[in-house]
C-alpha atoms as a PDB file:
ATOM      1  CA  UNK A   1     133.972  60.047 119.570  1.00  0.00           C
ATOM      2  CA  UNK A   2     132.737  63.935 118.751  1.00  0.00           C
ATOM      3  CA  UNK A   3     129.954  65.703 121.063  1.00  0.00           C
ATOM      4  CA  UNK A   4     127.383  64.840 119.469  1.00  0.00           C
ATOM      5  CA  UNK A   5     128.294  60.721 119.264  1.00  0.00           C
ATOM      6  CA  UNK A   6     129.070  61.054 123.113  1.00  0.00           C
ATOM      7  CA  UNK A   7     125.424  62.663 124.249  1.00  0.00           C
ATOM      8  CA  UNK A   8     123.226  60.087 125.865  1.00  0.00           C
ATOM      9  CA  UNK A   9     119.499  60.161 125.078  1.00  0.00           C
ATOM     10  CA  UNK A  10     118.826  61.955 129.017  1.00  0.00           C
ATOM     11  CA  UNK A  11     121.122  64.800 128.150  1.00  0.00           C
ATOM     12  CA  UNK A  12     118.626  66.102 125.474  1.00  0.00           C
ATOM     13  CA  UNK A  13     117.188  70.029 125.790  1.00  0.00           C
ATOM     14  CA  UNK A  14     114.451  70.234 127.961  1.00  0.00           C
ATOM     15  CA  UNK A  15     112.488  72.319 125.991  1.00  0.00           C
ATOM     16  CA  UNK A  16     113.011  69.174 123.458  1.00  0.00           C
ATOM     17  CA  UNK A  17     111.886  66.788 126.017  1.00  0.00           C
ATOM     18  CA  UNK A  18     108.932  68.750 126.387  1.00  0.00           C
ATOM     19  CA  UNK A  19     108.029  68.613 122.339  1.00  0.00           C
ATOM     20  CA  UNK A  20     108.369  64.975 122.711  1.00  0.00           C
ATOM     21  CA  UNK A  21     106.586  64.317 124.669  1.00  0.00           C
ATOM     22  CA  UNK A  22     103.786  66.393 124.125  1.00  0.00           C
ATOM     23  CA  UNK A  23     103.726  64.913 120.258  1.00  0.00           C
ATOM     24  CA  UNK A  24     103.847  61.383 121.805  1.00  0.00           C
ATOM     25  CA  UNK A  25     100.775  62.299 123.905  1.00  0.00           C
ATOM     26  CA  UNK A  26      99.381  62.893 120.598  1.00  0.00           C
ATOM     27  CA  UNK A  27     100.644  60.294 118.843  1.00  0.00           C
ATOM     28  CA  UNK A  28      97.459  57.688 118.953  1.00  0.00           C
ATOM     29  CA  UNK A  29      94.853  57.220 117.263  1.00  0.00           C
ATOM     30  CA  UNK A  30      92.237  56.765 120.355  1.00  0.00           C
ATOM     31  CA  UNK A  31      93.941  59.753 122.214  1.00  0.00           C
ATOM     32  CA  UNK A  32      93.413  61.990 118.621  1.00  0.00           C
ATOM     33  CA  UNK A  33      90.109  60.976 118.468  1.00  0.00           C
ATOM     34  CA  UNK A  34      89.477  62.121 122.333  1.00  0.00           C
ATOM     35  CA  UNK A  35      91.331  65.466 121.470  1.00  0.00           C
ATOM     36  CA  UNK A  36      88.879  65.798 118.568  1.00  0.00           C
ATOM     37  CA  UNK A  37      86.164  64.835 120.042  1.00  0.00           C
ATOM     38  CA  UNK A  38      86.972  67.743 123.045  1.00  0.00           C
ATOM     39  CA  UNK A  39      87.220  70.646 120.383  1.00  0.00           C
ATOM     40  CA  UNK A  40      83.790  70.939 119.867  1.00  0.00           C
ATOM     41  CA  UNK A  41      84.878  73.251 123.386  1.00  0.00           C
ATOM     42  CA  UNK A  42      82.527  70.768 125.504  1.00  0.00           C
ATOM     43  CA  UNK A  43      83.707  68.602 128.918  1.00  0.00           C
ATOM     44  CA  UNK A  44      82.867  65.341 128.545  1.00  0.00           C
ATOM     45  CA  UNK A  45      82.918  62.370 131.257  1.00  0.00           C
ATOM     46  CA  UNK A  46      85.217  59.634 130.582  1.00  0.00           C
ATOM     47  CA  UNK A  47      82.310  56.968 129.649  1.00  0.00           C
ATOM     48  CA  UNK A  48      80.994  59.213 127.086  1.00  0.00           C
ATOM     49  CA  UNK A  49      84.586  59.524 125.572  1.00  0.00           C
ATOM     50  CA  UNK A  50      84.865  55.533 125.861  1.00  0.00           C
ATOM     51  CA  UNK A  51      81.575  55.466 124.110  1.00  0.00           C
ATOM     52  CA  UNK A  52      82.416  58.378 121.347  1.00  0.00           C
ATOM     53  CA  UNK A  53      85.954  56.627 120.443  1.00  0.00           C
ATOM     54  CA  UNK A  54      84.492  53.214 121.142  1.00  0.00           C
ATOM     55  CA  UNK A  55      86.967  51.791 123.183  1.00  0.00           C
ATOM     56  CA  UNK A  56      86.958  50.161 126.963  1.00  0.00           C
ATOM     57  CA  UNK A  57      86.221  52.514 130.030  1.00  0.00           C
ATOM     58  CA  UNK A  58      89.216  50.729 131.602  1.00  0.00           C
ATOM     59  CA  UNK A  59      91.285  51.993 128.247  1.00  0.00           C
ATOM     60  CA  UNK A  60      90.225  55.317 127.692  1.00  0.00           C
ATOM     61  CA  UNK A  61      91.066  55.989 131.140  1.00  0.00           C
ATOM     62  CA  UNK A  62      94.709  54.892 130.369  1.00  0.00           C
ATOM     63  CA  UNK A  63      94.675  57.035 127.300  1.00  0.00           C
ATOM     64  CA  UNK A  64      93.292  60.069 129.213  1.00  0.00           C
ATOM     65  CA  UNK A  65      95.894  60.059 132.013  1.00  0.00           C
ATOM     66  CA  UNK A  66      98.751  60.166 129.126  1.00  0.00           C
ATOM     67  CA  UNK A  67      96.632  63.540 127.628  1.00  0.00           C
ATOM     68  CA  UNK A  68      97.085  65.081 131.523  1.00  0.00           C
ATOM     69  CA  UNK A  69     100.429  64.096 132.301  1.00  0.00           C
ATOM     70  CA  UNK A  70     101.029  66.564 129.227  1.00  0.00           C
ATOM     71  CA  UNK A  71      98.557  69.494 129.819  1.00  0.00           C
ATOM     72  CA  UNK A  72      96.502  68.637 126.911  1.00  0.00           C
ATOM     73  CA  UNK A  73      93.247  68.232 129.080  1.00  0.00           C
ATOM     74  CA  UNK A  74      92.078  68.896 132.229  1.00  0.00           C
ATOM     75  CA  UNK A  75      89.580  68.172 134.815  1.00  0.00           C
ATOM     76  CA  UNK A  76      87.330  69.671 136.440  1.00  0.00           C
ATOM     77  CA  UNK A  77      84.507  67.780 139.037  1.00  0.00           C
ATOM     78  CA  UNK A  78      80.703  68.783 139.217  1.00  0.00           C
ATOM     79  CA  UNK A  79      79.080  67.236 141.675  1.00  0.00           C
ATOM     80  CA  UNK A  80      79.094  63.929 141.586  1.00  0.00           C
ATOM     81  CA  UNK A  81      80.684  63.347 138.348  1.00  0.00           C
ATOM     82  CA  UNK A  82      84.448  64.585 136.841  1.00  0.00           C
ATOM     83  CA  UNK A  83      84.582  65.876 133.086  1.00  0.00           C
ATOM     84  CA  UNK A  84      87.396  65.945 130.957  1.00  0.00           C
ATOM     85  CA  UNK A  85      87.781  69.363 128.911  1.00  0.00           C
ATOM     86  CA  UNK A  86      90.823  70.659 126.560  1.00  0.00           C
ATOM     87  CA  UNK A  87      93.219  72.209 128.769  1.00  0.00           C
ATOM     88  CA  UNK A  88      92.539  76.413 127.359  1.00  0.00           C
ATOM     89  CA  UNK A  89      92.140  78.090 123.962  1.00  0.00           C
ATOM     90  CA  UNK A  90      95.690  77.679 123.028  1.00  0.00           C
ATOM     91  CA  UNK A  91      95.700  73.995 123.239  1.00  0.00           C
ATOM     92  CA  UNK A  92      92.942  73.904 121.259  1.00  0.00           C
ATOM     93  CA  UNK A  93      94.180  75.896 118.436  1.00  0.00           C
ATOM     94  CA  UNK A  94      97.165  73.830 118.618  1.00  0.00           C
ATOM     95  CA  UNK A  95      95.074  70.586 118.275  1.00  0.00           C
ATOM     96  CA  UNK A  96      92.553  72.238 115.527  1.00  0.00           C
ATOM     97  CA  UNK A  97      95.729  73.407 113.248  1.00  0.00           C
ATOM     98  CA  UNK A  98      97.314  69.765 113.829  1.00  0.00           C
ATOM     99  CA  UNK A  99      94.238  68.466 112.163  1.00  0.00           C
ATOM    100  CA  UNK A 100      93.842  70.842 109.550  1.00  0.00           C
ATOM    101  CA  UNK A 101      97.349  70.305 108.395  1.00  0.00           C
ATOM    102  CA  UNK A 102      96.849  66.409 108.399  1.00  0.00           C
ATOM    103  CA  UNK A 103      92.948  65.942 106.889  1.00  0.00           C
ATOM    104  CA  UNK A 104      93.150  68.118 103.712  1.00  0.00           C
ATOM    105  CA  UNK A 105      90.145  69.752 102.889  1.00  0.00           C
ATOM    106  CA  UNK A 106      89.325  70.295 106.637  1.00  0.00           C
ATOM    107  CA  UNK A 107      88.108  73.701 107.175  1.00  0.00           C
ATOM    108  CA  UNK A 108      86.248  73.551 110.535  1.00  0.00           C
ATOM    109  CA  UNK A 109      86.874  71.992 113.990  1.00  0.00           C
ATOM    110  CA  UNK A 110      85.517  68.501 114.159  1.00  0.00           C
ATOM    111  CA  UNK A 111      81.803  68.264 115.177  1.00  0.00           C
ATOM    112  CA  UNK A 112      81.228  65.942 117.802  1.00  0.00           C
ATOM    113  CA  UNK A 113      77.881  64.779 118.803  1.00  0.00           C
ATOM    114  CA  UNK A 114      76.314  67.017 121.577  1.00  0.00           C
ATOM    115  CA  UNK A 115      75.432  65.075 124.637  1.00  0.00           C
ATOM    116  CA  UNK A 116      71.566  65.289 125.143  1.00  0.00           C
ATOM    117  CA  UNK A 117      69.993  67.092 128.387  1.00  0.00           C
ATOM    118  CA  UNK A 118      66.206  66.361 129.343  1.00  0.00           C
ATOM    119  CA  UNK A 119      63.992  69.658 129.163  1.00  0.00           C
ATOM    120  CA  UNK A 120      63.234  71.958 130.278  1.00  0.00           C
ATOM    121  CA  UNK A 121      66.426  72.520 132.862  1.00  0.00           C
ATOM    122  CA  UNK A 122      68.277  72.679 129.568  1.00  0.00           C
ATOM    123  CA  UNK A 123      67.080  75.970 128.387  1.00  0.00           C
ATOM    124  CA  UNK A 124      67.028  77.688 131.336  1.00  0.00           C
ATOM    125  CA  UNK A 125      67.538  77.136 135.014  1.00  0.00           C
ATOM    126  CA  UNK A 126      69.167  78.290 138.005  1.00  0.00           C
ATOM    127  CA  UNK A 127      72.717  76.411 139.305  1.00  0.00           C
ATOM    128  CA  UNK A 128      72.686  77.435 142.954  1.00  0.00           C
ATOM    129  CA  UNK A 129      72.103  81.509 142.611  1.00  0.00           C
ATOM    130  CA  UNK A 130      72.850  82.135 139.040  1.00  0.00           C
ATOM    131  CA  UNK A 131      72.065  81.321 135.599  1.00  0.00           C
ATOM    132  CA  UNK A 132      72.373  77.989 133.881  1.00  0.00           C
ATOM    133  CA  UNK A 133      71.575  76.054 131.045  1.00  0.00           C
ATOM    134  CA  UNK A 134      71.408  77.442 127.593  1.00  0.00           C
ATOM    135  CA  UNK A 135      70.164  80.709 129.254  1.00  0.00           C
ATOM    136  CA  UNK A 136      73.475  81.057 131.456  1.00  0.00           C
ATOM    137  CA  UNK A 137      75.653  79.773 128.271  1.00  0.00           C
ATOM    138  CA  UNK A 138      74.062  82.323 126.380  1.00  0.00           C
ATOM    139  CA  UNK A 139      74.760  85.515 128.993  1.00  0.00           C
ATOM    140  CA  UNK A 140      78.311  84.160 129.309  1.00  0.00           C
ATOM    141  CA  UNK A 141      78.900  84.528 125.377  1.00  0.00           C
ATOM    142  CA  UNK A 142      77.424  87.544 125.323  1.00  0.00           C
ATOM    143  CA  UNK A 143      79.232  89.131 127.990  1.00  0.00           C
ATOM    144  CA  UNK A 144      82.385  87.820 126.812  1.00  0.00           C
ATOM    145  CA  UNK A 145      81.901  89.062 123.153  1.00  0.00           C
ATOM    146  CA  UNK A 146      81.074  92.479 124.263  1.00  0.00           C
ATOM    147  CA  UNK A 147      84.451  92.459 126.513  1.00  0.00           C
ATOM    148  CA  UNK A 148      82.585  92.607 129.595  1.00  0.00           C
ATOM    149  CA  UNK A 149      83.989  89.306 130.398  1.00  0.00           C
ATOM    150  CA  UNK A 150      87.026  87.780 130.365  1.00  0.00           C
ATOM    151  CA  UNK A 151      86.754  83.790 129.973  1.00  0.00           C
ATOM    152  CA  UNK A 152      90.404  82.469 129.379  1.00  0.00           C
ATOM    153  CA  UNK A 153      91.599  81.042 132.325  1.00  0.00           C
ATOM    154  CA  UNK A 154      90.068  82.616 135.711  1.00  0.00           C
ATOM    155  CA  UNK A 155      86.778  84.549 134.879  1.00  0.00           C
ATOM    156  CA  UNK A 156      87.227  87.989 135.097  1.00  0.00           C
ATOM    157  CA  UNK A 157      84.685  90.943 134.818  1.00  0.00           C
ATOM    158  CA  UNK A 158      86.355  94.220 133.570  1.00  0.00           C
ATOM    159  CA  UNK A 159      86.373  97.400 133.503  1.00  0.00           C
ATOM    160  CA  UNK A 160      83.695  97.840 131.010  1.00  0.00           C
ATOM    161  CA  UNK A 161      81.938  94.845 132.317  1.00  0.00           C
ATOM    162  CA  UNK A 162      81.254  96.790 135.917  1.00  0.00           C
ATOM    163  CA  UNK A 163      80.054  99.708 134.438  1.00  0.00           C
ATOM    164  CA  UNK A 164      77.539  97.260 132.275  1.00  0.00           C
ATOM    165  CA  UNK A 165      76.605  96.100 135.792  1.00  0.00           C
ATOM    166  CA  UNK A 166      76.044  99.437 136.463  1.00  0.00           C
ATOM    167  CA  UNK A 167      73.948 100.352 134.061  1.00  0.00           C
ATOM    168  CA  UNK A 168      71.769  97.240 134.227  1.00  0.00           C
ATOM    169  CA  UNK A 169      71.413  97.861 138.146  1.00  0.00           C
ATOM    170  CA  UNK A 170      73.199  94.960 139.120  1.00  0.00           C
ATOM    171  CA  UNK A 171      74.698  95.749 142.724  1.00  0.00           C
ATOM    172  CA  UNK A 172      78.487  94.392 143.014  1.00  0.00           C
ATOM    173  CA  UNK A 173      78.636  95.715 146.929  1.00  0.00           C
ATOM    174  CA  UNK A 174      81.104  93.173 147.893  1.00  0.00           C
ATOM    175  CA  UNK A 175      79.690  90.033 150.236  1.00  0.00           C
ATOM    176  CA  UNK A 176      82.467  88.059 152.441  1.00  0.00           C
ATOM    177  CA  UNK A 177      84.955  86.781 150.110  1.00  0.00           C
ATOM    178  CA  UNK A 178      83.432  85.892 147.322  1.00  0.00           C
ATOM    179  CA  UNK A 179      84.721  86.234 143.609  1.00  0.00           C
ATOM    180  CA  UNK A 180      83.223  88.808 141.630  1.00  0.00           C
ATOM    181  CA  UNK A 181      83.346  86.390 138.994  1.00  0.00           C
ATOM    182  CA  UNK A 182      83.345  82.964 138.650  1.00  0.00           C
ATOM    183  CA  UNK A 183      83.261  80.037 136.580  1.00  0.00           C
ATOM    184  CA  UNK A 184      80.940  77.133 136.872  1.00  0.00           C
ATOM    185  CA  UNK A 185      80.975  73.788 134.938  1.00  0.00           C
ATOM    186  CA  UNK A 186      77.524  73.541 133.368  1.00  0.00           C
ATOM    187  CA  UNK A 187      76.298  69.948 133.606  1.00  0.00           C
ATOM    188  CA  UNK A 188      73.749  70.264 130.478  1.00  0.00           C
ATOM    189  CA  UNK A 189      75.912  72.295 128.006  1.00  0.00           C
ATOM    190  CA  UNK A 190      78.868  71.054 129.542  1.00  0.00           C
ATOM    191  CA  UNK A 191      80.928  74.589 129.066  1.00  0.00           C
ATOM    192  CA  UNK A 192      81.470  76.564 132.006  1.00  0.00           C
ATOM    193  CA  UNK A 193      79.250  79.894 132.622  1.00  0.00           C
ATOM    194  CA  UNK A 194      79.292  82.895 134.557  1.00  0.00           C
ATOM    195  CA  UNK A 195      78.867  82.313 138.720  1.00  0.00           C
ATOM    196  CA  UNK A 196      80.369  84.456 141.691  1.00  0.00           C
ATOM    197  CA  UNK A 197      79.279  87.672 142.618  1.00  0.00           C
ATOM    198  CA  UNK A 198      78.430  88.998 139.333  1.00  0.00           C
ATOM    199  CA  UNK A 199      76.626  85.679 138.415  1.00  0.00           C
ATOM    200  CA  UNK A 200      74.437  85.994 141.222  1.00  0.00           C
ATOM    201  CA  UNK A 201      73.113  90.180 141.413  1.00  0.00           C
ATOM    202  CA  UNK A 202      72.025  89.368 137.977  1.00  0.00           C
ATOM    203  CA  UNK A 203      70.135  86.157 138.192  1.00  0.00           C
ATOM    204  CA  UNK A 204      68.662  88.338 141.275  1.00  0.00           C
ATOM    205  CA  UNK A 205      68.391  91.131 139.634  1.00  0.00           C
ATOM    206  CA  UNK A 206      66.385  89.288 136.899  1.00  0.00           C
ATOM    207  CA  UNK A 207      64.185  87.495 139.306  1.00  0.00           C
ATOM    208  CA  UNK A 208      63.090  90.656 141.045  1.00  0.00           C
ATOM    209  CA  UNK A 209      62.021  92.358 137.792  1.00  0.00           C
ATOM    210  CA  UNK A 210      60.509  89.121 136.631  1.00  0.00           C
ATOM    211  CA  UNK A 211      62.252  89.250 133.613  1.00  0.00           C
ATOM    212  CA  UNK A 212      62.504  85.417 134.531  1.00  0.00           C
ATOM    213  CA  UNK A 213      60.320  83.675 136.992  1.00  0.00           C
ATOM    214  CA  UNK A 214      59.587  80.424 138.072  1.00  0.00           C
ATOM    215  CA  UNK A 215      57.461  77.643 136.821  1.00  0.00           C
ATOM    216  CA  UNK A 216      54.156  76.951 138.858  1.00  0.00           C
ATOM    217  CA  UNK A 217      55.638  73.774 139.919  1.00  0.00           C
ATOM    218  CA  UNK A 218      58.587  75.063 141.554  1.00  0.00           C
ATOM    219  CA  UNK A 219      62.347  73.929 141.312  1.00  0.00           C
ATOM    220  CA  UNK A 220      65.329  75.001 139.457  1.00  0.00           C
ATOM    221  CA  UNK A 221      63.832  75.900 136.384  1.00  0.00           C
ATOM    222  CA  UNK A 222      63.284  79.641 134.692  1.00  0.00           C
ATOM    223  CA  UNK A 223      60.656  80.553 132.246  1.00  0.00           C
ATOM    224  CA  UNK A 224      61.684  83.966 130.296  1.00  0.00           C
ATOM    225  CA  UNK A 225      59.112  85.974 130.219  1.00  0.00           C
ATOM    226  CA  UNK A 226      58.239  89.035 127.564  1.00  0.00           C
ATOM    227  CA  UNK A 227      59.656  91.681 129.723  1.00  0.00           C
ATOM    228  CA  UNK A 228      62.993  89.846 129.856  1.00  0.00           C
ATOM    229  CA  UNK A 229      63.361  88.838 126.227  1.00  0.00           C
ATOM    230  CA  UNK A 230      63.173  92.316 125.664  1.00  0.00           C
ATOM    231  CA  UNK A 231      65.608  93.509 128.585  1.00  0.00           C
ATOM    232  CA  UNK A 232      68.030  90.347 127.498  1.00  0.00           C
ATOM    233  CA  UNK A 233      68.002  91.905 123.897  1.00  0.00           C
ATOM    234  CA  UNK A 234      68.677  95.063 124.805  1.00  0.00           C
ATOM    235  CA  UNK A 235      71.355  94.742 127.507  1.00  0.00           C
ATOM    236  CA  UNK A 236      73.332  91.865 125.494  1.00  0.00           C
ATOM    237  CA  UNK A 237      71.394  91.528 122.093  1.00  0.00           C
ATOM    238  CA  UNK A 238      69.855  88.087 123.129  1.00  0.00           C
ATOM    239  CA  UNK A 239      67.251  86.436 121.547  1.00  0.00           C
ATOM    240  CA  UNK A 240      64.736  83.851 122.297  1.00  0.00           C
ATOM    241  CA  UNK A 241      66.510  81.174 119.633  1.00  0.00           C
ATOM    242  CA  UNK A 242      69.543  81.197 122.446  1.00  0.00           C
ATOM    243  CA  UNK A 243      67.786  79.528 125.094  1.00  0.00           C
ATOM    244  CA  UNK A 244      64.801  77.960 123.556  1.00  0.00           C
END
């Protein structure tokens, strides 16, 4: 019997094993819908996936332990509640090429239907010391397409992003141990916006110069007022239609 006859099914590559059984991970139709569902870039709870793919709570579970054994998805818990996301960028190309390559015709990611939020805490509110909501989501891309902000992985501000902090008056005097920057898991938009340090000087920063303020009845929410959709424009080129 050669080499190749004689090698058991164990002694395969690693680095084999891995491709395996990442494409076996893959290789369902519920757990393809859940990774399709996920590209739309928003975390999802496991009853709305049960609910999207139309299958048992008790089964998507099942499937959605298979997609974290293999680093597919991940999890991340918001208060109460623990939402299911697509693991980083790369995994998501990886899953968006996969269905390109097996729908024909398919030019863009699949569109998944956006969990609804009441308003107005959707637009814009506060989570804790910082900005949330469509608001938040909106300084986060902003920040991040002007390379102030680095999103993949661990939130990081950079270089340029201090001296934009700078310039905006946004004091980043260190305080204990706390991250200049953060992420945060936002529960209405369900993508995960700027917190830590940073996060917080400029929600306070914006509440000082009342470029938002709070509604007359108190609570989390933010109304934008005229001097801050002009400030918002200038410093990151955002307009009303982001948060509204």
């Amino acid at each position: 019997m050669n080499d190749v006859q004689a090698r058991k099914p164990n002694d395969a590559p690693a680095p084999a094993a891995r491709l395996a059984a990442l494409a076996a991970a893959l290789a369902d139709e519920t757990r393809a819908a859940i990774c399709m569902t996920l590209l739309e870039g928003r975390a999802w709870t496991a009853g709305e996936l049960a609910r999207a793919t139309s299958v048992a709570p008790s089964t998507v579970s099942g499937h959605l332990a298979r997609l974290l054994d293999a680093g597919i998805c991940v999890t991340e818990r918001q208060g109460r509640h623990s939402y299911v996301r697509i693991a980083d960028a790369a995994t998501a190309r990886l899953v968006d090429e996969l269905a390109c390559h097996a729908i024909p015709g398919r030019d863009a990611p699949h569109a998944a239907p956006v969990v609804c939020a009441p308003d107005p805490l959707a637009g814009a509110r506060t989570c804790y010391d910082h900005f949330a909501g469509r608001l938040g989501m909106a300084v986060t891309d902003a920040m991040e397409e002007r390379g102030l902000l680095r999103t993949e992985g661990v939130f990081q501000l950079t270089e340029e992003g201090r001296a934009w902090c700078g310039r905006a008056g946004v004091d980043l005097g260190q305080e204990g141990r706390r991250p200049l920057a953060s992420s945060c898991l936002d529960w209405t938009e369900r993508r995960r916006h700027l917190g830590g340090l940073a996060g917080a000087r400029l929600c306070a920063r914006a509440l000082g110069e009342e470029w938002v303020v709070r509604p007359p009845a108190g609570g989390r929410g933010l109304i934008v007022t005229a001097a801050g959709e002009r400030t918002l424009g200038e410093l990151l080129g955002i307009t009303p239609e982001a948060w509204v």
